[in-house]
Protein backbone atom coordinates (compact mmCIF):
# COMPACT_ATOMS: atom_id res chain seq x y z
CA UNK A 1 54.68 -8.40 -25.75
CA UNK A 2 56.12 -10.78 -23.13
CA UNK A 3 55.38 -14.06 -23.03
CA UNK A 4 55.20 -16.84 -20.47
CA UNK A 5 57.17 -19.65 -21.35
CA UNK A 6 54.43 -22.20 -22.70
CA UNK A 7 54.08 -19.64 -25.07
CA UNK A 8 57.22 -19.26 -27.01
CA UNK A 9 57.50 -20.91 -30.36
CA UNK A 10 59.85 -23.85 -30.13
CA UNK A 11 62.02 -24.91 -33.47
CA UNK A 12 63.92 -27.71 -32.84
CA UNK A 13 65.93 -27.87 -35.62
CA UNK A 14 69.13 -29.60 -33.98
CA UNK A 15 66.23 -32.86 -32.27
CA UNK A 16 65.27 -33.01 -36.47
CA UNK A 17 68.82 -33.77 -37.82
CA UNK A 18 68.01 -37.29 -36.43
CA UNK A 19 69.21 -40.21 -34.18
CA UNK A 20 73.11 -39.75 -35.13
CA UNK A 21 73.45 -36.79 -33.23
CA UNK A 22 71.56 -37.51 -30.20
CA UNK A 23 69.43 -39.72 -27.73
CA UNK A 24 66.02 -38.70 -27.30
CA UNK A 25 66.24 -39.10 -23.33
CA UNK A 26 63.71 -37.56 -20.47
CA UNK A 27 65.55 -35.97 -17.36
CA UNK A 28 65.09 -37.36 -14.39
CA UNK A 29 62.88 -35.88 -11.52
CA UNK A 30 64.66 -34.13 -8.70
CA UNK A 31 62.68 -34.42 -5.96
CA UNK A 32 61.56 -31.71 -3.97
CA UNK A 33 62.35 -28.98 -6.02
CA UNK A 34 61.99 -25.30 -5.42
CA UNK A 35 63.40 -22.29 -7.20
CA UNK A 36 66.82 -20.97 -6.16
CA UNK A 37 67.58 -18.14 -8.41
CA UNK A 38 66.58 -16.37 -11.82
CA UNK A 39 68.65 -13.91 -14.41
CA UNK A 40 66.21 -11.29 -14.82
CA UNK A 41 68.41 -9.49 -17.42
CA UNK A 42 67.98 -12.53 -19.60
CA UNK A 43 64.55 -13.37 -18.78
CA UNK A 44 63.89 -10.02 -20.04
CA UNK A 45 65.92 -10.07 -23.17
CA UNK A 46 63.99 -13.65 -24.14
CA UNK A 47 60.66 -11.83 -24.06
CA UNK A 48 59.84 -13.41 -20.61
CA UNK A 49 57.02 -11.95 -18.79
CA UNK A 50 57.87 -10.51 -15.06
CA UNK A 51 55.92 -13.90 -13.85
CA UNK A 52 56.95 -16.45 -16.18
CA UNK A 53 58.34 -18.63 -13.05
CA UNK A 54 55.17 -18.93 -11.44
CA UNK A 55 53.37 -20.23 -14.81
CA UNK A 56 51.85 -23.99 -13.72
CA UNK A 57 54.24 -26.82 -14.75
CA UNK A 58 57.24 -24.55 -15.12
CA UNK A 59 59.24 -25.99 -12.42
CA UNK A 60 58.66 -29.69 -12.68
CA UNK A 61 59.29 -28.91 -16.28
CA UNK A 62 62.81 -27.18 -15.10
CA UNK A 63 63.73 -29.84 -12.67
CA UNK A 64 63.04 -32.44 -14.70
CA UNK A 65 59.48 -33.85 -13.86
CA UNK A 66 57.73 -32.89 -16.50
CA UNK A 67 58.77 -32.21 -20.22
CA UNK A 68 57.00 -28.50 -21.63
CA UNK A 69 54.99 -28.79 -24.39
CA UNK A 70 57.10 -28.10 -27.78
CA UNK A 71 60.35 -29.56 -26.46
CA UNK A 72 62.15 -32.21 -27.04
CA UNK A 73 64.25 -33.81 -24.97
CA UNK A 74 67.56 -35.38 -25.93
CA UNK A 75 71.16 -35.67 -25.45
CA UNK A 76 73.65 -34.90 -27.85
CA UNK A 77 76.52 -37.26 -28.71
CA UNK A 78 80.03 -35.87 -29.50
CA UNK A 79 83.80 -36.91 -28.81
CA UNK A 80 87.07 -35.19 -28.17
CA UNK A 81 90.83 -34.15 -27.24
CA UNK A 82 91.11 -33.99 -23.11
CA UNK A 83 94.33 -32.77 -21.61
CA UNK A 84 95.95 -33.27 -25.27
CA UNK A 85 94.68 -36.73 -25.98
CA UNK A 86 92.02 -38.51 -27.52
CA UNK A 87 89.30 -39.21 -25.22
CA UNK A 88 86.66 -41.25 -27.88
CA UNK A 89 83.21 -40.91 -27.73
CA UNK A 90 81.55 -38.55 -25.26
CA UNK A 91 78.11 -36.60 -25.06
CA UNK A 92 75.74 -34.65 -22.41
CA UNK A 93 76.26 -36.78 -19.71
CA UNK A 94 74.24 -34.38 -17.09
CA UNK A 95 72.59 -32.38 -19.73
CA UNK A 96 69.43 -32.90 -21.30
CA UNK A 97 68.62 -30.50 -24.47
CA UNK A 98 65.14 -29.33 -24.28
CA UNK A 99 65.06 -27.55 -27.72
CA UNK A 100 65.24 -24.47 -29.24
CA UNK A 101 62.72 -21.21 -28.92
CA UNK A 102 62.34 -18.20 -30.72
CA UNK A 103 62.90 -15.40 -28.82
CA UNK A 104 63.50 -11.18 -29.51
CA UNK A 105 66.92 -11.97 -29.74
CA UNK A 106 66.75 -14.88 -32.28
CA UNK A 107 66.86 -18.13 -31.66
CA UNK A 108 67.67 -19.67 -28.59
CA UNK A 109 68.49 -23.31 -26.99
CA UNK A 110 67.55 -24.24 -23.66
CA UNK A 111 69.20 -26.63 -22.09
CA UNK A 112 69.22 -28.20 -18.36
CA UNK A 113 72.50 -29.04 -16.59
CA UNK A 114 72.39 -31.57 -13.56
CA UNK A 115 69.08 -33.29 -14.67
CA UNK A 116 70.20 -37.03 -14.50
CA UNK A 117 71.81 -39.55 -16.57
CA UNK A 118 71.61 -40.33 -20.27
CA UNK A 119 73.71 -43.20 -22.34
CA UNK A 120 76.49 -41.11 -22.16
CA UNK A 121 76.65 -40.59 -18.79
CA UNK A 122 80.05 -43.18 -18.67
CA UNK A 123 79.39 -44.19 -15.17
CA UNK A 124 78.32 -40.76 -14.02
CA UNK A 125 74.90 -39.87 -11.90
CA UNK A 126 73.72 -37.04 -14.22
CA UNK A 127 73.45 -34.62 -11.15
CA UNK A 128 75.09 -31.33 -10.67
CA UNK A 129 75.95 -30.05 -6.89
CA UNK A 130 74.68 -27.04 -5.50
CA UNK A 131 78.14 -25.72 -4.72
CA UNK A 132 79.06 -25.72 -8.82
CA UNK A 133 75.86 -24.79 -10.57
CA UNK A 134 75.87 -21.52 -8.14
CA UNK A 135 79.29 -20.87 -9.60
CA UNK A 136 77.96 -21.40 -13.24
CA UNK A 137 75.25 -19.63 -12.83
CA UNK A 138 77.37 -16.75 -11.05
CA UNK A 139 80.17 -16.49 -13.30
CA UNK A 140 78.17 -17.00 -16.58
CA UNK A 141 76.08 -13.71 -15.92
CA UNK A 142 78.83 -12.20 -14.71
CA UNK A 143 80.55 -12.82 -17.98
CA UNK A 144 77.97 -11.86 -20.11
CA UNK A 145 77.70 -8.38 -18.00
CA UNK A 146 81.43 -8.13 -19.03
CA UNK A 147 80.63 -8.36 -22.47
CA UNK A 148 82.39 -11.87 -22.85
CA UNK A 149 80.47 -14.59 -25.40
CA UNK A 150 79.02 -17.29 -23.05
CA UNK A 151 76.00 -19.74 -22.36
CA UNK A 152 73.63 -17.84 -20.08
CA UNK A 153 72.16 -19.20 -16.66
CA UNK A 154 68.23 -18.52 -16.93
CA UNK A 155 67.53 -20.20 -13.58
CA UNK A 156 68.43 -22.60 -10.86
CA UNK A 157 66.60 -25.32 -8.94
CA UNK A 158 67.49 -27.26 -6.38
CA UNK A 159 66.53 -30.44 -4.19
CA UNK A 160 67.91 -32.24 -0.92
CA UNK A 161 68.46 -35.18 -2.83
CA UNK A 162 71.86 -35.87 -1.09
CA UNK A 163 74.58 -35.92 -4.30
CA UNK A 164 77.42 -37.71 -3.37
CA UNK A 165 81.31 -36.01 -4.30
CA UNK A 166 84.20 -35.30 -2.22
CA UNK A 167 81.57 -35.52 0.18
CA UNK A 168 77.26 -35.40 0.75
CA UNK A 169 75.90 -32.55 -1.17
CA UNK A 170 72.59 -31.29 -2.42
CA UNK A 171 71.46 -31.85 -6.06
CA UNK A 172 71.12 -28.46 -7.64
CA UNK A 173 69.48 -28.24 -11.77
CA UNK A 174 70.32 -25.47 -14.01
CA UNK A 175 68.60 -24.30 -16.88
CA UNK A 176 71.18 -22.42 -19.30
CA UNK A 177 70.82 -20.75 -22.99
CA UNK A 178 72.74 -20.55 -25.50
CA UNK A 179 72.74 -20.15 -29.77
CA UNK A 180 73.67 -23.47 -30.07
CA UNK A 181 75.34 -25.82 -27.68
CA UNK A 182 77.16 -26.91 -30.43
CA UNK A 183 80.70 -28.26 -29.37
CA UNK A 184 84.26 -28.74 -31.56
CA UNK A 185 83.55 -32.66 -30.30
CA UNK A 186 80.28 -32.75 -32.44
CA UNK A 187 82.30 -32.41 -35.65
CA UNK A 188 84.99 -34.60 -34.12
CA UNK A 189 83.21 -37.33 -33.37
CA UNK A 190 82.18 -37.74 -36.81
CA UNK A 191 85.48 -37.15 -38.45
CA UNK A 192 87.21 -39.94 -36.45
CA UNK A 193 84.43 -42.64 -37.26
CA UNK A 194 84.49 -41.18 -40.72
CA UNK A 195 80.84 -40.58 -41.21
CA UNK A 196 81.18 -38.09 -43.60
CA UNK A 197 77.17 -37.94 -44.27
CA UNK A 198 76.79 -37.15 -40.74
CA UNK A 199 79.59 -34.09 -40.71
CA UNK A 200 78.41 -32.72 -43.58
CA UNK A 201 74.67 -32.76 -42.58
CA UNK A 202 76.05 -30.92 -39.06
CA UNK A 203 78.22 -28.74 -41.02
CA UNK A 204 75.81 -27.39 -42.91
CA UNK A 205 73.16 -27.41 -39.93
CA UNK A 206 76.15 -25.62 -38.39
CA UNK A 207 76.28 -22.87 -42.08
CA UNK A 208 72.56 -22.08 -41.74
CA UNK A 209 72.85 -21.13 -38.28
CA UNK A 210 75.37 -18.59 -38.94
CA UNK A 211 74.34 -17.45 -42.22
CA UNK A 212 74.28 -13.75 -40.99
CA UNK A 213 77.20 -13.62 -39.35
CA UNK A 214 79.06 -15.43 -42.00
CA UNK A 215 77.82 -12.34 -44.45
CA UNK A 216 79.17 -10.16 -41.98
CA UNK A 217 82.28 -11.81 -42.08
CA UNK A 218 83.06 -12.45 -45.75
CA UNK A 219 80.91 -8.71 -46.43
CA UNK A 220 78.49 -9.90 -48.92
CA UNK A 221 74.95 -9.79 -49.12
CA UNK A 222 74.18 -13.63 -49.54
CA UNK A 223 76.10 -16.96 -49.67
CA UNK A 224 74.32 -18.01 -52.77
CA UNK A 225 77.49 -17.38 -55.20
CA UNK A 226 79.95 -19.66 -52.65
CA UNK A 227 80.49 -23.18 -52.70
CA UNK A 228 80.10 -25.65 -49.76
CA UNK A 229 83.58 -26.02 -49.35
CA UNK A 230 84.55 -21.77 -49.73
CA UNK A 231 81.70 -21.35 -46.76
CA UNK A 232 83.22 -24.07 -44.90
CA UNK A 233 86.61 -22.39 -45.00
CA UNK A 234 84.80 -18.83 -44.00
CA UNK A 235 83.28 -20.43 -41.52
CA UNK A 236 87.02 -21.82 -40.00
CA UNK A 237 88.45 -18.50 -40.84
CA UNK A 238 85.40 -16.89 -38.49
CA UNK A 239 85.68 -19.93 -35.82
CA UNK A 240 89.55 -19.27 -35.49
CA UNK A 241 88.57 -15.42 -35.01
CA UNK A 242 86.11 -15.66 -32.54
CA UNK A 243 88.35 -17.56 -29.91
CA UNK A 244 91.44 -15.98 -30.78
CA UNK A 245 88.92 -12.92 -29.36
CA UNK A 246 87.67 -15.05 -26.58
CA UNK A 247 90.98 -15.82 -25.13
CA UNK A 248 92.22 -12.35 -25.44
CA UNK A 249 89.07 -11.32 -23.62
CA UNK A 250 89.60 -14.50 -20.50
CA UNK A 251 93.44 -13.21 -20.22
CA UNK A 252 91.44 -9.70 -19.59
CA UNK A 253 89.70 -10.28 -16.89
CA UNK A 254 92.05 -13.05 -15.77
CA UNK A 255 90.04 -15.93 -15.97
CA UNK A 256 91.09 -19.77 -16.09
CA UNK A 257 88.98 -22.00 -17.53
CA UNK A 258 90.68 -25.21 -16.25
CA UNK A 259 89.02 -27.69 -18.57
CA UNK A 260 89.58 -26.47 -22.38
CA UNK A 261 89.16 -29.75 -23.68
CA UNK A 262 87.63 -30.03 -27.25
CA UNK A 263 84.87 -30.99 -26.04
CA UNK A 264 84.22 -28.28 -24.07
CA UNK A 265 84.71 -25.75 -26.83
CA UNK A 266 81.59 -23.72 -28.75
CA UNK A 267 81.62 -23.97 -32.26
CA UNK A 268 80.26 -19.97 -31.68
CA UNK A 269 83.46 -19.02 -29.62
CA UNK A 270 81.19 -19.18 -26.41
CA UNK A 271 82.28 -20.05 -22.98
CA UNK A 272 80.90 -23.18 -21.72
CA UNK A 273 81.04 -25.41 -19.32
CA UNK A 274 82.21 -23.50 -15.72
CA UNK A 275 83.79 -26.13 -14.09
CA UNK A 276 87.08 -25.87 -11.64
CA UNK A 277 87.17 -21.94 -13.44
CA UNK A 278 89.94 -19.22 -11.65
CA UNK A 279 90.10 -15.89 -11.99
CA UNK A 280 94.09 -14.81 -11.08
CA UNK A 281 94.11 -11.66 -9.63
CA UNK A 282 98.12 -11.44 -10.79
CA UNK A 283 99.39 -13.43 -13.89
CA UNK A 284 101.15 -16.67 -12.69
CA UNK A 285 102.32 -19.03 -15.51
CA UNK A 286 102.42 -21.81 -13.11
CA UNK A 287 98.77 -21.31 -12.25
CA UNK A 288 96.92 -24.62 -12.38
CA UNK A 289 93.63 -23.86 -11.38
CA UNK A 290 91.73 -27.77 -11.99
């Protein structure tokens, strides 16, 4: 039966690994907010009823006002490789994870995009412009509808607060989904401090989440007769598979990320984080599209 959003069953489980992984952080308000646009293909696949927007407290909730009952708030802390060289310690410096639902199609993180600053912000305002989070939200359903792995957009907000870039624009929020927002920098980050604790709690956080798929992959029936260290290599083996597929599936359609930094690479093979994105319409190896 559908479900307004107060009513979903929220998990969590990344906000309980603890105070390594992330800042518990509130979003900011953005003032004046009022819906810009929905996915009702995913809305509709989460179990969502028709009317789940216009539940009370939804979009203060969605634009940062107000925190929905269940979540969690936070932002993650990771590091990693940009433009071939080691950029440190990094993290959601816009993004604020609210926490993780169950839905009909398993279990799914939201997360908001553009919702203010956090202690890895590095300088930054924590907003997102209007002119960007349309293209996220545009190309990230258009992705999925080509059968691509991706985050999803669920909905957009958005605010006169004047945002500041190249020049004045308005402040835009964007609530996206995913499995797991789960990046290659998570498991960096760790390595290069050597907390090996801390990677091996996220690696196995990491294992449980895809248990199934993992089965799938190795074709058993249960993980119980592997070691750590054999599922950790499956799980490489399965990583390295996935976005050998998800490149082969970009040079498809022609698409250019323009940012495939380590940090912005899903542990799940997903596309994240549209930024200066391309799609050639002819292949040009001197295309440089950020």
């Amino acid at each position: 039966m559908p479900k307004l959003l107060s009513e979903l069953e929220w998990l969590n489980r990344f906000a309980q690994l603890g105070g390594e992984f992330s800042t518990r952080v509130a979003p900011t308000a953005l003032p004046q907010a009022k819906w810009f646009a929905f996915s009702q293909e995913l809305s509709e696949s989460l179990g969502l009823a028709p009317n789940w927007m216009h539940e009370p407290g939804v979009l203060p909730a969605l634009s940062g006002s107000s925190t929905l009952k269940g979540s969690e708030p936070l932002a993650s802390v990771y590091s990693g490789h940009q433009f071939g060289v080691w950029a440190g310690q990094l993290g959601d410096g816009r993004a604020h994870y609210l926490g993780e639902v169950m839905t009909p199609v398993g279990a799914m993180e939201l997360q908001l995009k553009g919702s203010g600053p956090t202690p890895y912000s590095r300088r930054g305002d924590g907003r997102a412009v209007l002119r960007s989070t349309v293209r996220e939200f545009l190309c990230s359903e258009a992705m999925a509808g080509l059968g691509i792995p991706t985050t999803r957009a669920l909905c957009m907000v958005t605010s006169p607060l004047p945002v500041y870039r190249e020049e004045l624009e308005s402040a835009a929020v964007l609530t996206r989904v995913a499995p797991s927002f789960i990046r290659f920098g998570h498991f960096e980050h760790f390595a290069s401090t050597q907390n090996l604790n801390a990677l091996k709690t996220l690696t196995q956080y990491v294992l449980d989440l895809n248990r199934d798929a993992l089965m799938v992959h190795l074709g058993v029936k249960g993980l119980e007769g592997l070691s750590f260290t054999q599922q950790c290599l499956a799980f490489l083996e399965l990583s390295a598979k996935r976005y050998a597929k998800l490149m082969a599936q970009w040079q498809g359609v022609g698409f250019c990320h323009g940012v495939m930094n380590t940090d912005n690479m899903s542990i799940l093979g997903l596309t994240i984080d549209y930024g200066p994105f391309q799609f050639m319409d002819a292949f040009d190896p001197e295309h440089i599209c950020n």
